[in-house]
N, C-alpha and C. Protein backbone atom coordinates (compact mmCIF):
# COMPACT_ATOMS: atom_id res chain seq x y z
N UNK A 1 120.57 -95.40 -94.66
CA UNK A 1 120.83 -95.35 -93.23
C UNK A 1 122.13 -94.57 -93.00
N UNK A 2 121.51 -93.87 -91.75
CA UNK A 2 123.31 -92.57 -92.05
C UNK A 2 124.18 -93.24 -90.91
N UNK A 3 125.46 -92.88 -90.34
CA UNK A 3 126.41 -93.47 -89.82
C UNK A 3 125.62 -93.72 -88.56
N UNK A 4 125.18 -92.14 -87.79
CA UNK A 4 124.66 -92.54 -86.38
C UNK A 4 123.72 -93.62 -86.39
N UNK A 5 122.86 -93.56 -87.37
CA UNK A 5 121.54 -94.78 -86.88
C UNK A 5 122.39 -96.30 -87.39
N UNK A 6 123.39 -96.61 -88.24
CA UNK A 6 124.25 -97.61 -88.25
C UNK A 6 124.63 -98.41 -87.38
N UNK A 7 125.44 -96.96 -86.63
CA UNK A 7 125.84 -97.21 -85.42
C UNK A 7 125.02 -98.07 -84.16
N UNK A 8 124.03 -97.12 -84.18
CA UNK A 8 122.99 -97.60 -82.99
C UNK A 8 122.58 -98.53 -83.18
N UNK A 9 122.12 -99.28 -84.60
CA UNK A 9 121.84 -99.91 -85.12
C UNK A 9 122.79 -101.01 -84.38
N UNK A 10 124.18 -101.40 -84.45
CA UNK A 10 125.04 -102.51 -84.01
C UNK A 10 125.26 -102.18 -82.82
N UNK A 11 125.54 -101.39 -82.12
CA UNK A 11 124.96 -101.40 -80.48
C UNK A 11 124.01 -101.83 -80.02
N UNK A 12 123.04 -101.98 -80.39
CA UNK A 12 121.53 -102.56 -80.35
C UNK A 12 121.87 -104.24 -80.70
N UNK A 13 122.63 -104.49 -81.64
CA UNK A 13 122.89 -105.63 -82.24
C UNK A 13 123.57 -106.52 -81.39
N UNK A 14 124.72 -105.98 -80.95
CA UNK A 14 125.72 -106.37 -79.80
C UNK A 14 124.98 -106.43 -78.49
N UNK A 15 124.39 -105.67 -77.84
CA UNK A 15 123.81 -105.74 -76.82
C UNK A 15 122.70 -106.87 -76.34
N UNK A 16 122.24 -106.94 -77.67
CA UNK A 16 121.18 -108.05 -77.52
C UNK A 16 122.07 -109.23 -77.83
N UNK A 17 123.24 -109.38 -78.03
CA UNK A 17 124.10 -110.69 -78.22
C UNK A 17 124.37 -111.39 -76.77
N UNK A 18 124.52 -109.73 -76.00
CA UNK A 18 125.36 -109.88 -74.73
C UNK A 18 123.93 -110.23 -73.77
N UNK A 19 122.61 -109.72 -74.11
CA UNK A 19 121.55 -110.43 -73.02
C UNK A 19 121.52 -111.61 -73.10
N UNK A 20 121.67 -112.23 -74.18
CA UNK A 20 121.04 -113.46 -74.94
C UNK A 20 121.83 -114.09 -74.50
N UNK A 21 123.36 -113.79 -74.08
CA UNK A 21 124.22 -114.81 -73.73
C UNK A 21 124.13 -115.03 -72.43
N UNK A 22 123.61 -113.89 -71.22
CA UNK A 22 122.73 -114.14 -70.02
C UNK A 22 121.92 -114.66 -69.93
N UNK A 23 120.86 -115.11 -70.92
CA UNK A 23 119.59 -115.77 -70.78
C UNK A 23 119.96 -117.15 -71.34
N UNK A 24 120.53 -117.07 -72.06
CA UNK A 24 120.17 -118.83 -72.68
C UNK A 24 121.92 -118.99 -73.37
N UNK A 25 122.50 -119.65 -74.43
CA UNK A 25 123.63 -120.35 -75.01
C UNK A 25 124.33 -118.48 -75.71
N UNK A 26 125.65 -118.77 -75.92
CA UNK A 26 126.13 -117.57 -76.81
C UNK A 26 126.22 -117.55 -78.02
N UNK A 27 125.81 -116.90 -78.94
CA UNK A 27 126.35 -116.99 -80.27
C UNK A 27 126.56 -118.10 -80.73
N UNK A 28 127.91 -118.20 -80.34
CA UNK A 28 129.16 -119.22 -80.94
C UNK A 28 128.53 -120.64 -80.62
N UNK A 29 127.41 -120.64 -79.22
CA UNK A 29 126.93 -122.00 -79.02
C UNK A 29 125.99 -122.74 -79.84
N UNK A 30 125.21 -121.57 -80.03
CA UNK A 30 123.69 -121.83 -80.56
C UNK A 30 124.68 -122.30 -82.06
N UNK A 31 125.44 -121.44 -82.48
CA UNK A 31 125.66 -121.76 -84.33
C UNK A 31 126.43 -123.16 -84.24
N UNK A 32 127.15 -124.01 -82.85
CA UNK A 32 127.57 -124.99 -82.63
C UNK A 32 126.76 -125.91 -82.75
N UNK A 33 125.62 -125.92 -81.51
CA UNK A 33 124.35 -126.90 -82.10
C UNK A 33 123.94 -126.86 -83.26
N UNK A 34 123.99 -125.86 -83.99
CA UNK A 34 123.29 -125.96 -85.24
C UNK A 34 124.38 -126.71 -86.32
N UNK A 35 125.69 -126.49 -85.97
CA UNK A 35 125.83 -127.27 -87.15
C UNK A 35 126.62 -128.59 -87.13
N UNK A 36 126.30 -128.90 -85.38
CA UNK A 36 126.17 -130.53 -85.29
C UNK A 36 124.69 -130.67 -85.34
N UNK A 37 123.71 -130.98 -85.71
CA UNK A 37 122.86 -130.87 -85.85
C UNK A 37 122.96 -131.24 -87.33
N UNK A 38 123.54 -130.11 -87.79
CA UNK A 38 123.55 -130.72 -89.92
C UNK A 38 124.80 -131.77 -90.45
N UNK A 39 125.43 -132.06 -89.11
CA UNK A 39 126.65 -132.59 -89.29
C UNK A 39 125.82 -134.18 -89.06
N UNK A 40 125.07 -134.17 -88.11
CA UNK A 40 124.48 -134.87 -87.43
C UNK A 40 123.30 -135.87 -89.06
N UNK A 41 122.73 -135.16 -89.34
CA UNK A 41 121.22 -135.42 -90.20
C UNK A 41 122.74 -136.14 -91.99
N UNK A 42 123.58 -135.08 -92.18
CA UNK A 42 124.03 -135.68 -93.38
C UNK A 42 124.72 -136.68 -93.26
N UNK A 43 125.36 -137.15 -91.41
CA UNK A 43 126.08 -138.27 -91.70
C UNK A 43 125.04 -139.50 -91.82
N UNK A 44 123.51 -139.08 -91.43
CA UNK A 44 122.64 -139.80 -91.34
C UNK A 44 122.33 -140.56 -92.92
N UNK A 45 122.13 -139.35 -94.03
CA UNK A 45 121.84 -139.48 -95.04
C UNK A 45 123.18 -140.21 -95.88
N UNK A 46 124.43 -140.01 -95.44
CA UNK A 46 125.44 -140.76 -96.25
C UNK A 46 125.00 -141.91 -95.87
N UNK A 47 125.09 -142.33 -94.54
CA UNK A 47 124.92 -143.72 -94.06
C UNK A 47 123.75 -144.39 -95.34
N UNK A 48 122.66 -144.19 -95.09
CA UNK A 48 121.74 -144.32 -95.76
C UNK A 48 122.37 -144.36 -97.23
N UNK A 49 122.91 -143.96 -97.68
CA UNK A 49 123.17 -144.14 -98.92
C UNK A 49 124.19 -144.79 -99.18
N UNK A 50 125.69 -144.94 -98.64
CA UNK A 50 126.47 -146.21 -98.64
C UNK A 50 125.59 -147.56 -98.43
N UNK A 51 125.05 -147.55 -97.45
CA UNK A 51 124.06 -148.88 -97.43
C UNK A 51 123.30 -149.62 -98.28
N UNK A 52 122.75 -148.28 -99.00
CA UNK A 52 121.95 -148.58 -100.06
C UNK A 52 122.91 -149.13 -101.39
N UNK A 53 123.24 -148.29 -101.22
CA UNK A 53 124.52 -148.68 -102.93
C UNK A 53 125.37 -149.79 -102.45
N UNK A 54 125.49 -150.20 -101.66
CA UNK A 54 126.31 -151.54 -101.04
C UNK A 54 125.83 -152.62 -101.28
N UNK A 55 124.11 -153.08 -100.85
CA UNK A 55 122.97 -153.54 -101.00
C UNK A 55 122.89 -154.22 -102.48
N UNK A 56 122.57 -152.97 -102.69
CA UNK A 56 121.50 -152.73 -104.01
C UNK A 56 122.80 -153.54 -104.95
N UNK A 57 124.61 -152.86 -105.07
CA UNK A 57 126.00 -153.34 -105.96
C UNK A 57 125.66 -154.46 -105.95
N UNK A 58 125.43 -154.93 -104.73
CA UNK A 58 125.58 -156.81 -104.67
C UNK A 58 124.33 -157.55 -104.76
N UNK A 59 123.48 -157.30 -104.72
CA UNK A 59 121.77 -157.79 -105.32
C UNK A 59 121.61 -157.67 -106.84
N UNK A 60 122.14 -155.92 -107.40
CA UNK A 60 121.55 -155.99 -108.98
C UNK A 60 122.27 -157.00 -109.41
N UNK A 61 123.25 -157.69 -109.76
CA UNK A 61 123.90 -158.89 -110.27
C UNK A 61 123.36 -160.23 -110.07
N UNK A 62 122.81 -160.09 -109.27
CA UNK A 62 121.98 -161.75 -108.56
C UNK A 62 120.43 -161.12 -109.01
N UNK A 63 119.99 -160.64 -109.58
CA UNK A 63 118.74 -160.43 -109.34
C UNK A 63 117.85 -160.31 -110.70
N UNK A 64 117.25 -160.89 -111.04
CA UNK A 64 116.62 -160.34 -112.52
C UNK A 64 114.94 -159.91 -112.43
N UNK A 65 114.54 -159.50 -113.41
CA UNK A 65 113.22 -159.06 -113.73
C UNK A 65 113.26 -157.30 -112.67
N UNK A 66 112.04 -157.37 -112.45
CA UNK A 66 112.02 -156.04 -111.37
C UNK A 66 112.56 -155.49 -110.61
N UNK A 67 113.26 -157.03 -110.14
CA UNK A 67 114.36 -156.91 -108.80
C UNK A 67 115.49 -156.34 -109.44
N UNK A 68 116.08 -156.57 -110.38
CA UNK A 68 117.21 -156.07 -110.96
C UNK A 68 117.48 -154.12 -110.80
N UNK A 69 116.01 -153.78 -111.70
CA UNK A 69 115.60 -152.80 -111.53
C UNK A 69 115.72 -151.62 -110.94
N UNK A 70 114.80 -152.42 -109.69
CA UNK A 70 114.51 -151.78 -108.22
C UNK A 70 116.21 -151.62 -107.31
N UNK A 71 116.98 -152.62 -107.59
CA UNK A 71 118.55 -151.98 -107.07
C UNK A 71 119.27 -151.13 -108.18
N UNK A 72 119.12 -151.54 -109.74
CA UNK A 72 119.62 -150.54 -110.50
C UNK A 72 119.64 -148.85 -110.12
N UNK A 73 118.19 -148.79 -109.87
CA UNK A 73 117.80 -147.60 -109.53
C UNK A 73 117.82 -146.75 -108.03
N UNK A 74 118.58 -148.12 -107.00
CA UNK A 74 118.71 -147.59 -105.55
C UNK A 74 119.97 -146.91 -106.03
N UNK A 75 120.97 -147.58 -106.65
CA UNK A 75 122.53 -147.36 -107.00
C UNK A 75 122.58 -146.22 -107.15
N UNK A 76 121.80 -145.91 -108.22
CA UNK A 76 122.18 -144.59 -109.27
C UNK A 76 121.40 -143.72 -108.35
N UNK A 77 120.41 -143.58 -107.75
CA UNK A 77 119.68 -142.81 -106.93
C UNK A 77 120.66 -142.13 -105.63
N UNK A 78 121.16 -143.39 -105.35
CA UNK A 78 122.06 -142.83 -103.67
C UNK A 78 123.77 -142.46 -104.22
N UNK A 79 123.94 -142.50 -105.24
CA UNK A 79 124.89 -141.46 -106.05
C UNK A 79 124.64 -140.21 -105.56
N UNK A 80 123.45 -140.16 -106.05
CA UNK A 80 123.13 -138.14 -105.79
C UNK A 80 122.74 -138.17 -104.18
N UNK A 81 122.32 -138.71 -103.69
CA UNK A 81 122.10 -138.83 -102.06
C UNK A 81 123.30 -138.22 -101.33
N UNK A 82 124.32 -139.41 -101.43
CA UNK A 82 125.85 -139.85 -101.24
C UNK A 82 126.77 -138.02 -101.25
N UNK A 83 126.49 -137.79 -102.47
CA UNK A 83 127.22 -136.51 -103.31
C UNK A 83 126.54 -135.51 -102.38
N UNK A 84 125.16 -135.53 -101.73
CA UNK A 84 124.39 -133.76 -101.28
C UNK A 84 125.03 -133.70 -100.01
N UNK A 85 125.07 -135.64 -98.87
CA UNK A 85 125.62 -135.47 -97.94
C UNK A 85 127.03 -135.41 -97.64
N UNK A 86 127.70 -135.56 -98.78
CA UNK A 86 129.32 -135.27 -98.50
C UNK A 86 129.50 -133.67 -98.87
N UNK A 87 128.80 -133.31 -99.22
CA UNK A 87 129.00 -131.63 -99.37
C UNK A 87 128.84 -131.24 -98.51
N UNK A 88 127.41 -131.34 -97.83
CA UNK A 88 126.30 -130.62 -96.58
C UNK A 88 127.62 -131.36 -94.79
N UNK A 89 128.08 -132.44 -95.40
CA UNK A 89 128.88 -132.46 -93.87
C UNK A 89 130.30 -131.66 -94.36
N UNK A 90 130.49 -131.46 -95.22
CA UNK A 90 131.88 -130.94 -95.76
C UNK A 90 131.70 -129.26 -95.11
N UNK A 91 130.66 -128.99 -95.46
CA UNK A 91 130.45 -127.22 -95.12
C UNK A 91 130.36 -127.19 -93.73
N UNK A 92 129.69 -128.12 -93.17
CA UNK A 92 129.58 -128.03 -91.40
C UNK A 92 130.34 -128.38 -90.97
N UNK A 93 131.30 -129.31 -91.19
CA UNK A 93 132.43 -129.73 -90.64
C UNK A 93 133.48 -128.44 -90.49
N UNK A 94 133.84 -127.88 -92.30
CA UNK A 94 134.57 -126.73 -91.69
C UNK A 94 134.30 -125.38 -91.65
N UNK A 95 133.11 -125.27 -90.62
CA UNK A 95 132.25 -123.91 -90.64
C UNK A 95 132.95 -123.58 -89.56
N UNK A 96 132.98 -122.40 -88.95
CA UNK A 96 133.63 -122.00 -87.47
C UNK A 96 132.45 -121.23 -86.80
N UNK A 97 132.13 -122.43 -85.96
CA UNK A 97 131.01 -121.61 -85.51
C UNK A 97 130.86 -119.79 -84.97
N UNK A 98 131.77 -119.61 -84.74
CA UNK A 98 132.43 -118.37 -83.99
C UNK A 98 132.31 -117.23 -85.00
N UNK A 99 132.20 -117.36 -86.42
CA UNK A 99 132.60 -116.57 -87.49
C UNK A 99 131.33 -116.48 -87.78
N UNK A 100 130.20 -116.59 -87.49
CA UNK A 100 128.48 -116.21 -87.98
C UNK A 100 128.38 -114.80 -87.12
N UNK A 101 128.16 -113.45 -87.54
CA UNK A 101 126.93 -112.41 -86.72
C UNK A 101 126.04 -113.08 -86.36
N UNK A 102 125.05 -112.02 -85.99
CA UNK A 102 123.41 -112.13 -85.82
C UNK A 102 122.83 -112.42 -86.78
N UNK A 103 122.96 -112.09 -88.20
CA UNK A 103 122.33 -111.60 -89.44
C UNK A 103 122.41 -113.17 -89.80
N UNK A 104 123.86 -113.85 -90.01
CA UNK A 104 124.43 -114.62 -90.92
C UNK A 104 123.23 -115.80 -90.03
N UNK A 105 123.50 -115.90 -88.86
CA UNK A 105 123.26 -116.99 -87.98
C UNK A 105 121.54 -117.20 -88.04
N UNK A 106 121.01 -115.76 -87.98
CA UNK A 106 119.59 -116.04 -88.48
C UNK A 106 119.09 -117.10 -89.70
N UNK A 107 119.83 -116.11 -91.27
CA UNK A 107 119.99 -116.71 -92.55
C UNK A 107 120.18 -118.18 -92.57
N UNK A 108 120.87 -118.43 -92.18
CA UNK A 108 121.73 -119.88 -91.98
C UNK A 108 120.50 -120.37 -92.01
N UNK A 109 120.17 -120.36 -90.49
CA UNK A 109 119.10 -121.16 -89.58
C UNK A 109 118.25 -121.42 -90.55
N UNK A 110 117.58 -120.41 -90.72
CA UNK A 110 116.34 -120.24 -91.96
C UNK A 110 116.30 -120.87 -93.14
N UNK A 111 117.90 -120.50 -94.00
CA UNK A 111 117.35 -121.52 -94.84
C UNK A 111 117.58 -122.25 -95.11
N UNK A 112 118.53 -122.92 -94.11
CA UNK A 112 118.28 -124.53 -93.90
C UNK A 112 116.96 -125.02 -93.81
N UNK A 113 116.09 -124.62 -92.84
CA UNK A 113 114.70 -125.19 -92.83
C UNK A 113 114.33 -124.66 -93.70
N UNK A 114 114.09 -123.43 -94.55
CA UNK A 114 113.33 -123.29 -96.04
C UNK A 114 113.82 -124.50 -96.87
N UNK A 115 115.08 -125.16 -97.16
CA UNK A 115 115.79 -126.01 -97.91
C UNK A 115 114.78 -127.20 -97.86
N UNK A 116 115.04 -127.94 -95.98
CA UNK A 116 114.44 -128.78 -95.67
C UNK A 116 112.73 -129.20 -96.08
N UNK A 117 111.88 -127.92 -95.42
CA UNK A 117 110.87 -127.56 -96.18
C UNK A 117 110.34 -128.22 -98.16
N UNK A 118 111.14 -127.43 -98.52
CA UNK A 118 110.97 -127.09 -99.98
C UNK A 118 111.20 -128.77 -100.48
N UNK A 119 112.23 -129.47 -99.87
CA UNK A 119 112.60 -131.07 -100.56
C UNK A 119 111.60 -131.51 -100.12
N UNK A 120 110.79 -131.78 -98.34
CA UNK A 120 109.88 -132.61 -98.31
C UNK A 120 108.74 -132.75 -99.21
N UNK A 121 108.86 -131.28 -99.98
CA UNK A 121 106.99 -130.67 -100.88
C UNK A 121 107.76 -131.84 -102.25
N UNK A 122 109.15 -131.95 -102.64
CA UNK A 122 109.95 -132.76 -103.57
C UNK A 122 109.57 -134.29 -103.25
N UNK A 123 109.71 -134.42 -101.96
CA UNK A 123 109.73 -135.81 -101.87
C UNK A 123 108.45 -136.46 -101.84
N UNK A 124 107.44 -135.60 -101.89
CA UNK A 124 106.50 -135.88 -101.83
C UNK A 124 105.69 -136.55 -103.65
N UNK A 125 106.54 -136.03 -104.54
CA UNK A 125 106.49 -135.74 -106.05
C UNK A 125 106.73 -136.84 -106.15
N UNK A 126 108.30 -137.29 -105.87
CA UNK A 126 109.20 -138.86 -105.79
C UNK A 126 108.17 -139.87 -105.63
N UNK A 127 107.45 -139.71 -104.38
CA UNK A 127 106.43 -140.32 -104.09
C UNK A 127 104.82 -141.08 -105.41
N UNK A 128 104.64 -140.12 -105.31
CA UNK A 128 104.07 -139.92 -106.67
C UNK A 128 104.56 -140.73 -108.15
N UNK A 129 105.55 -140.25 -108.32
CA UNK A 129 106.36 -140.57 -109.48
C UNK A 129 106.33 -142.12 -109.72
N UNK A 130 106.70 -142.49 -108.15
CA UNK A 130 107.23 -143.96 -108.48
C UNK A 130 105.51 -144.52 -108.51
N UNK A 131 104.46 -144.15 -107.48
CA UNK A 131 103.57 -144.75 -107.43
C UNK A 131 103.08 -144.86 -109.04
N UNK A 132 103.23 -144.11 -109.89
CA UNK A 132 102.79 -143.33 -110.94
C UNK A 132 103.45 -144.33 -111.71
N UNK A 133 105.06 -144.94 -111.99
CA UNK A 133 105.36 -145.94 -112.71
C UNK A 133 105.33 -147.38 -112.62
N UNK A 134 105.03 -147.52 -111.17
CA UNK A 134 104.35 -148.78 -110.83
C UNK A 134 102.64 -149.25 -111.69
N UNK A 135 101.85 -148.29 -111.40
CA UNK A 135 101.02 -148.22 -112.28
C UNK A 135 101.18 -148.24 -113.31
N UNK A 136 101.83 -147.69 -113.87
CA UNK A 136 101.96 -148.03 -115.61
C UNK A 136 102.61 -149.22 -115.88
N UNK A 137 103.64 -149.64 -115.38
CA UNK A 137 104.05 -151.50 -115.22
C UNK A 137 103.13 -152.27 -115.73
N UNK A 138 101.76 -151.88 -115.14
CA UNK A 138 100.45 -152.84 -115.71
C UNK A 138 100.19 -152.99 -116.65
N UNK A 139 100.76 -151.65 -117.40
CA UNK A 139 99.96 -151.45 -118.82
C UNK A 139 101.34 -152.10 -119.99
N UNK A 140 102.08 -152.52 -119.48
CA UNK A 140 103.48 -153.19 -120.34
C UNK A 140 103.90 -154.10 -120.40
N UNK A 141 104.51 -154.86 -121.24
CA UNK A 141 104.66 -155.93 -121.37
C UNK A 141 106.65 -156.36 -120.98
N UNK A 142 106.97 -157.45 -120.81
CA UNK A 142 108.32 -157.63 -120.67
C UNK A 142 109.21 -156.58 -120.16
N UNK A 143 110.06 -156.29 -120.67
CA UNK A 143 111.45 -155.72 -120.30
C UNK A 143 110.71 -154.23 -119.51
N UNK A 144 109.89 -154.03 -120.54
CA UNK A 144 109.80 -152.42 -119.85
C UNK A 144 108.73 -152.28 -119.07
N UNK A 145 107.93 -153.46 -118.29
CA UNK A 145 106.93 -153.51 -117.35
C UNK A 145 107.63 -153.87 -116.57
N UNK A 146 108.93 -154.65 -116.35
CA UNK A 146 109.86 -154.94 -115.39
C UNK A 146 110.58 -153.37 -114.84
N UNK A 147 110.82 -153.18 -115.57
CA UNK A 147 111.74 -151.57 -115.64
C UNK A 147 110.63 -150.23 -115.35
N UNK A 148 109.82 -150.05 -115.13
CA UNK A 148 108.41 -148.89 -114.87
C UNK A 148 108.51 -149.83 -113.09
N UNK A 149 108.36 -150.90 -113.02
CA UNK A 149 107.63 -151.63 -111.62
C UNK A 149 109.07 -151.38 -111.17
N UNK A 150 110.00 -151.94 -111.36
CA UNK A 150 111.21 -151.54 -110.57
C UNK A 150 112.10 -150.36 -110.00
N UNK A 151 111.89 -149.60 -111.08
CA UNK A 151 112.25 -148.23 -110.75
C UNK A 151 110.83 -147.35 -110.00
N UNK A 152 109.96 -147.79 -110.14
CA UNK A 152 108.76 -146.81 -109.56
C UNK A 152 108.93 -147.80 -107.97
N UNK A 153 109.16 -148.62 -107.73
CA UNK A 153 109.01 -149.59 -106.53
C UNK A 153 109.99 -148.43 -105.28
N UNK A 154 111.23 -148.58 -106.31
CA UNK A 154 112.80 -147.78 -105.82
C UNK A 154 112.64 -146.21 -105.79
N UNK A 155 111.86 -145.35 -106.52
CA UNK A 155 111.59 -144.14 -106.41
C UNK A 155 110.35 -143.69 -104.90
N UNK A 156 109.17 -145.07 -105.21
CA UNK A 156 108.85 -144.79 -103.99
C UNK A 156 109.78 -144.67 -102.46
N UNK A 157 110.21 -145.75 -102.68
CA UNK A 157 111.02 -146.50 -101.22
C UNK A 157 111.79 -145.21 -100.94
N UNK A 158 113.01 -144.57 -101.87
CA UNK A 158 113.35 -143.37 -101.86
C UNK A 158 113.09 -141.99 -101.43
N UNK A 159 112.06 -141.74 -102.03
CA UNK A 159 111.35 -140.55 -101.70
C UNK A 159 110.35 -140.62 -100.35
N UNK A 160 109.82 -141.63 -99.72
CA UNK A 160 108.96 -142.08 -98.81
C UNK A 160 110.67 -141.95 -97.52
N UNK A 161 111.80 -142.81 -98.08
CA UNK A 161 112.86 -142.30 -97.04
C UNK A 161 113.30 -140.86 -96.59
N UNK A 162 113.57 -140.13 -97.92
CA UNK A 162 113.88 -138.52 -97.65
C UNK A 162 112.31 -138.16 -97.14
N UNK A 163 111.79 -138.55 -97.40
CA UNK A 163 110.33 -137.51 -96.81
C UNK A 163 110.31 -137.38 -95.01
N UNK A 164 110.65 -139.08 -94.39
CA UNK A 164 111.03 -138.84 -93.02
C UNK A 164 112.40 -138.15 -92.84
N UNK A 165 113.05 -138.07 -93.78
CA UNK A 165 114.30 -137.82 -93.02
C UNK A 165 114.50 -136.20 -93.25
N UNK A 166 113.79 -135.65 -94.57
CA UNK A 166 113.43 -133.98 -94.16
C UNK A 166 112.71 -133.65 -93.54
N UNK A 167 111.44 -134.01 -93.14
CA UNK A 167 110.68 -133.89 -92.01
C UNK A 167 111.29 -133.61 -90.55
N UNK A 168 111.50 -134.85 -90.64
CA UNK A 168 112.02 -135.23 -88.71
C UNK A 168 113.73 -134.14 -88.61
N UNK A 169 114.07 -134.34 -89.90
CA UNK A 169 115.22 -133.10 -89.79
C UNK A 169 115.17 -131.40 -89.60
N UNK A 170 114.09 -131.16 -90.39
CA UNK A 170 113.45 -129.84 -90.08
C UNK A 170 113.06 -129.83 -88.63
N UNK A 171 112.33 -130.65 -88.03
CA UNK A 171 111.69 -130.24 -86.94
C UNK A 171 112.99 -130.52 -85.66
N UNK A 172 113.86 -131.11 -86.07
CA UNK A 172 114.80 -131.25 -85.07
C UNK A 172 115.48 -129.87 -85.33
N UNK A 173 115.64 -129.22 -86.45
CA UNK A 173 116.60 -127.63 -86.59
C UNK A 173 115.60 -126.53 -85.92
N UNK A 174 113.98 -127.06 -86.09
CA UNK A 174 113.17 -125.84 -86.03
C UNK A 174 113.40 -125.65 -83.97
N UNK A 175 113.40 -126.83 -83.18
CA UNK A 175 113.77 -127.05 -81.73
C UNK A 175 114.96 -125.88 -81.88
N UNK A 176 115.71 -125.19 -82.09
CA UNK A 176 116.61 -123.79 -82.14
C UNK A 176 115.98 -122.87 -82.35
N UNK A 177 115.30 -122.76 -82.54
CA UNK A 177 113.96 -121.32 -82.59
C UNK A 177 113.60 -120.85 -81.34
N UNK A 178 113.36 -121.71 -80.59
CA UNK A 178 113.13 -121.25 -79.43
C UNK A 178 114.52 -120.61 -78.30
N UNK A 179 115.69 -121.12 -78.91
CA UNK A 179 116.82 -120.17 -78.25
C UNK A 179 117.15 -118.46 -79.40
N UNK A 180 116.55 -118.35 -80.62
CA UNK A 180 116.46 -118.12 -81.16
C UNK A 180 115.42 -116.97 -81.23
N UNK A 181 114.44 -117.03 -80.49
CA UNK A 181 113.54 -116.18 -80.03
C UNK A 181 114.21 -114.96 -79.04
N UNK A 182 114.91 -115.88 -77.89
CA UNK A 182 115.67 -115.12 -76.76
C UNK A 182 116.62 -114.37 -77.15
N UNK A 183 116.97 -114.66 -78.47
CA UNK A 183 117.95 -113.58 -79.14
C UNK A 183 117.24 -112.23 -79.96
N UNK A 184 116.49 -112.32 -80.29
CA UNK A 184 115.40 -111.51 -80.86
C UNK A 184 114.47 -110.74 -79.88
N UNK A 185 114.00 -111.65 -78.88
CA UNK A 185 113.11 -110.69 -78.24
C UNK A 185 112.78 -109.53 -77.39
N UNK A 186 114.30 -108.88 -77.40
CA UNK A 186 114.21 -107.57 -77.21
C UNK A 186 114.59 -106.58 -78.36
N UNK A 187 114.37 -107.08 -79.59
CA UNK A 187 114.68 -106.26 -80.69
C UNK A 187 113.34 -105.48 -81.27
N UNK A 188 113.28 -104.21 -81.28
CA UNK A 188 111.96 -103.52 -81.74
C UNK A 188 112.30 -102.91 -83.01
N UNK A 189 111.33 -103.31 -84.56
CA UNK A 189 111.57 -101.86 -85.85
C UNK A 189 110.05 -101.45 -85.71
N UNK A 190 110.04 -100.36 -85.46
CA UNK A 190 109.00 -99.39 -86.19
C UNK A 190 108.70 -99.02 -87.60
N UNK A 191 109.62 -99.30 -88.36
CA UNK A 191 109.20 -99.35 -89.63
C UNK A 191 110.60 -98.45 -90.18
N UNK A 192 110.84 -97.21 -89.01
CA UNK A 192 112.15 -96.15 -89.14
C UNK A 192 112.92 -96.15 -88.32
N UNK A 193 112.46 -97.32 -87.28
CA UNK A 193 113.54 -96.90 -86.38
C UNK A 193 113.75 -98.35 -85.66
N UNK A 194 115.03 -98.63 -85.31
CA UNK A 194 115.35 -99.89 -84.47
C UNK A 194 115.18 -99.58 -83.08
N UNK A 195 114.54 -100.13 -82.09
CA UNK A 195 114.44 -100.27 -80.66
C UNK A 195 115.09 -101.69 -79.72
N UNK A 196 115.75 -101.81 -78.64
CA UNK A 196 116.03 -102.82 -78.08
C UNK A 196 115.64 -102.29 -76.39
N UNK A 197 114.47 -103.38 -75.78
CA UNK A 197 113.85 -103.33 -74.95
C UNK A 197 114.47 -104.35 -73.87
N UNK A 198 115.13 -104.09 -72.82
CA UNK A 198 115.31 -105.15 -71.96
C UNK A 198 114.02 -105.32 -70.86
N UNK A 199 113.72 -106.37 -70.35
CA UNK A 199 113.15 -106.79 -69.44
C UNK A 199 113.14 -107.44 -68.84
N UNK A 200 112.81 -106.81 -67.14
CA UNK A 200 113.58 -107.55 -65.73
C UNK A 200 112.91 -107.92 -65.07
């Protein structure tokens, strides 16, 4: 791409920043909702996981056979829970909304929901997994039919939780698409050439 079509290229870019901010939120707003929105879903998921490991600390000690288990495995499970949502609010917390382009703010958007996406097809496995060691529980005797039923009990419960909570989280990020459109929809490529179409 040579300087002039560059050029035109971010005039085109800018311009459609400046309709978009006539038609619907600016820039700086839309990347605001968006990352209360992720600020929003990970304080959800810490919660969820202090709770759990709070729970589960003070039950595995009182609890034997399966039950033991089934909190052993909430503990150690909402470890890694605990750890994705203190990162994921750590980055949104000090993101500036103001500091995303067009380009970045698209990306973002996207693959957050590719992210979201891709874990529910995961949580769906979790799902599986535990149903999968519950079943085998049957086939064992003592310690380690306790330990297959408890941890498959806790992998379900787990993965059956993230499955609503990437779900219903995706579809609450995908509701920005539609301001998201209004930023896009006067942008034209031909394949060689960028176009920006207003319409009144």
């Amino acid at each position: 791409m040579n300087l002039k079509k560059l050029l035109l290229f971010q005039i085109l870019l800018f311009g459609s920043i400046a309709v978009w901010g006539q038609q619907g939120m600016s820039l700086t707003e839309f990347n605001q909702n968006r990352l209360q929105k992720q600020q929003t879903a990970m304080t959800i998921l810490g919660t969820w996981a202090i709770g759990n490991m709070a729970l589960s600390g003070i039950l595995a000690g009182k609890r034997s056979g399966s039950d033991k288990y089934f909190h052993q495995m909430n503990i150690g499970w909402n470890v890694v829970n605990l750890s994705l949502a203190g990162a994921g609010l750590y980055s949104a917390l000090h993101a500036d909304p103001g500091s995303f382009d067009l380009f970045q703010t698209i990306t973002q958007q996207h693959r957050f929901q590719k992210i979201l996406l891709f874990n529910a097809g995961l949580d769906l496995g979790y799902m599986a997994g535990g149903a999968y060691l519950m079943e085998r529980s049957r086939r064992e005797t003592g310690k380690r039919a306790d330990q297959f039923l408890g941890f498959g009990q806790s992998i379900l419960l787990q993965g059956a939780f993230l499955f609503v909570f990437d779900l219903s989280t995706y579809l609450v990020m995908a509701s920005n698409n539609e301001e998201m459109q209004h930023l896009l929809s006067g942008l034209r490529f031909s394949g060689t050439q960028f176009s920006f179409c207003l319409t009144f």
